[in-house]
C-alpha atoms as a PDB file:
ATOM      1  CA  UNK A   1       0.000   0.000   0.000  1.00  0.00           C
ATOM      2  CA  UNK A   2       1.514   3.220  -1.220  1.00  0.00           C
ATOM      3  CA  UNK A   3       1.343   6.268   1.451  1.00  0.00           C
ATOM      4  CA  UNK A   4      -1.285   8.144   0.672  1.00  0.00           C
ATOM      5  CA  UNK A   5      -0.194  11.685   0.991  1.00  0.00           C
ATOM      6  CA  UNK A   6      -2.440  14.410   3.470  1.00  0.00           C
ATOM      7  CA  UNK A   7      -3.430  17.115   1.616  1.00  0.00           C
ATOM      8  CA  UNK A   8      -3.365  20.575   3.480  1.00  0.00           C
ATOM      9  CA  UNK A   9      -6.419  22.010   5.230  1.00  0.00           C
ATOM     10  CA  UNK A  10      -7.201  25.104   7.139  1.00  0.00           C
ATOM     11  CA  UNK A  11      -9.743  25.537   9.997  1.00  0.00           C
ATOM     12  CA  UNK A  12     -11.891  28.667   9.555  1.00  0.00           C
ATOM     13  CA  UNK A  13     -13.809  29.999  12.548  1.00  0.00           C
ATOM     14  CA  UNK A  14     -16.348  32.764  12.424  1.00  0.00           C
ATOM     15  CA  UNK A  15     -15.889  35.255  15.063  1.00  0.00           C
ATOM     16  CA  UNK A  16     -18.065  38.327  13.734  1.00  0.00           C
ATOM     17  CA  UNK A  17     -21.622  38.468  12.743  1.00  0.00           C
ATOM     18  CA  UNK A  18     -22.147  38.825   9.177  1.00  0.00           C
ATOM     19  CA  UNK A  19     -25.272  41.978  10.161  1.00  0.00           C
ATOM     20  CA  UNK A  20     -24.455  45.168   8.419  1.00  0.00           C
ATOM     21  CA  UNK A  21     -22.049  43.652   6.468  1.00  0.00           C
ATOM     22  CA  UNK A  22     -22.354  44.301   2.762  1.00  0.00           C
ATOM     23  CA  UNK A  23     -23.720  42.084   0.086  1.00  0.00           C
ATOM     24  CA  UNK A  24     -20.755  40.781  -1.208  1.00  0.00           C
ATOM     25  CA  UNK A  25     -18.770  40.013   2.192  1.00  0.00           C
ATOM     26  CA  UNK A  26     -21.848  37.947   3.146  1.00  0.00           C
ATOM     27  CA  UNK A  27     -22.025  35.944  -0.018  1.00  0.00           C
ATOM     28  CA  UNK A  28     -18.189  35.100   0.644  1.00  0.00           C
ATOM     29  CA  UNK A  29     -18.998  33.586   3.874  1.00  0.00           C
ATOM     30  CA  UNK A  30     -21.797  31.683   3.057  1.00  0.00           C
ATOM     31  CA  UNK A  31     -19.543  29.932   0.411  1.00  0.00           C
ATOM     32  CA  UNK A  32     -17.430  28.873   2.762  1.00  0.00           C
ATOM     33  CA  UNK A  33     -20.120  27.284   4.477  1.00  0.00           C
ATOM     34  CA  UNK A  34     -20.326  29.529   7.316  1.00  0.00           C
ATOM     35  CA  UNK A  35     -23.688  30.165   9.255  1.00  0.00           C
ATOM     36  CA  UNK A  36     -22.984  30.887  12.648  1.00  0.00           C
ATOM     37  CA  UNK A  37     -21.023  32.473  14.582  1.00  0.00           C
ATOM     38  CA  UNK A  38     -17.945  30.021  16.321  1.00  0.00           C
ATOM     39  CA  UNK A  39     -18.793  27.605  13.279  1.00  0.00           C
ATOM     40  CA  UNK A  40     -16.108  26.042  12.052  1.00  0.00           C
ATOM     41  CA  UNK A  41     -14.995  24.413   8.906  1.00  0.00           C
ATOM     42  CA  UNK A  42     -11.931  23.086   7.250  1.00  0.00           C
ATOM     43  CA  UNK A  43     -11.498  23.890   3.658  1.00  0.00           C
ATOM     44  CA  UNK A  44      -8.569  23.188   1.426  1.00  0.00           C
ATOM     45  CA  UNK A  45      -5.312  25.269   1.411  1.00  0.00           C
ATOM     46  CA  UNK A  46      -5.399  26.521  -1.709  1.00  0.00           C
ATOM     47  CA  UNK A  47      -5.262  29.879  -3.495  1.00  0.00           C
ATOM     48  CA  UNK A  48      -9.042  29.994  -3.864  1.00  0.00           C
ATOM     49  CA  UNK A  49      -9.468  29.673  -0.446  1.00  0.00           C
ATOM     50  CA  UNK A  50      -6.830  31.901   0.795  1.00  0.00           C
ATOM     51  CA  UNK A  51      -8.200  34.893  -1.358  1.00  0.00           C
ATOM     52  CA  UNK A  52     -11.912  34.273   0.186  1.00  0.00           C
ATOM     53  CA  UNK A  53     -10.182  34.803   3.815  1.00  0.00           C
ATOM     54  CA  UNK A  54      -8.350  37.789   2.802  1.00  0.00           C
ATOM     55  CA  UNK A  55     -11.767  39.080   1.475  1.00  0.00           C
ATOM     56  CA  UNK A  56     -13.290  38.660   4.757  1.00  0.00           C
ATOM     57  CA  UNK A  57     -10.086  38.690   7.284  1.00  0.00           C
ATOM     58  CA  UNK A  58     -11.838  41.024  10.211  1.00  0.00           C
ATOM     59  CA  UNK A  59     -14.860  38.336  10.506  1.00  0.00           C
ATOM     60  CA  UNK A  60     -12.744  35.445  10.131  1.00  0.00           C
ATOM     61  CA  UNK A  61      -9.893  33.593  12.549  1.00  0.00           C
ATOM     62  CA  UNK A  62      -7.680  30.822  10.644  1.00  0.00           C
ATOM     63  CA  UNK A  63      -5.685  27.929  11.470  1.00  0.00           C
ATOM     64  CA  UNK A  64      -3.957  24.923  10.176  1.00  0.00           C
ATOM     65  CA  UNK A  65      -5.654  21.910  10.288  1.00  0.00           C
END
């Protein structure tokens, strides 16, 4: 059996409502799958992903999974 190799994953933890944010921050965070606040949910490390946390970086807190 050949070692299957882990692929990279970060944890993503809403800290800040998404009320009176605009339009477009909140459609970021709901496709991360976010829906409450101190949800959290590991998405992929990839460039995708990193540019929808730098779009909503003040709302967000990240770690590596």
């Amino acid at each position: 059996m050949a070692a299957k190799k882990e692929a990279k994953t970060l944890k993503i933890t809403l800290i800040k409502s998404t009320i009176g944010q605009i339009p477009k921050t909140r459609a970021t965070i709901a496709a991360m799958g976010l829906r409450k606040i101190r949800q959290t949910v590991e998405l992929p490390d990839n460039a995708a992903t990193r540019g929808q946390i730098q779009k909503v970086r003040h709302m967000v807190k990240v770690e590596e999974a």
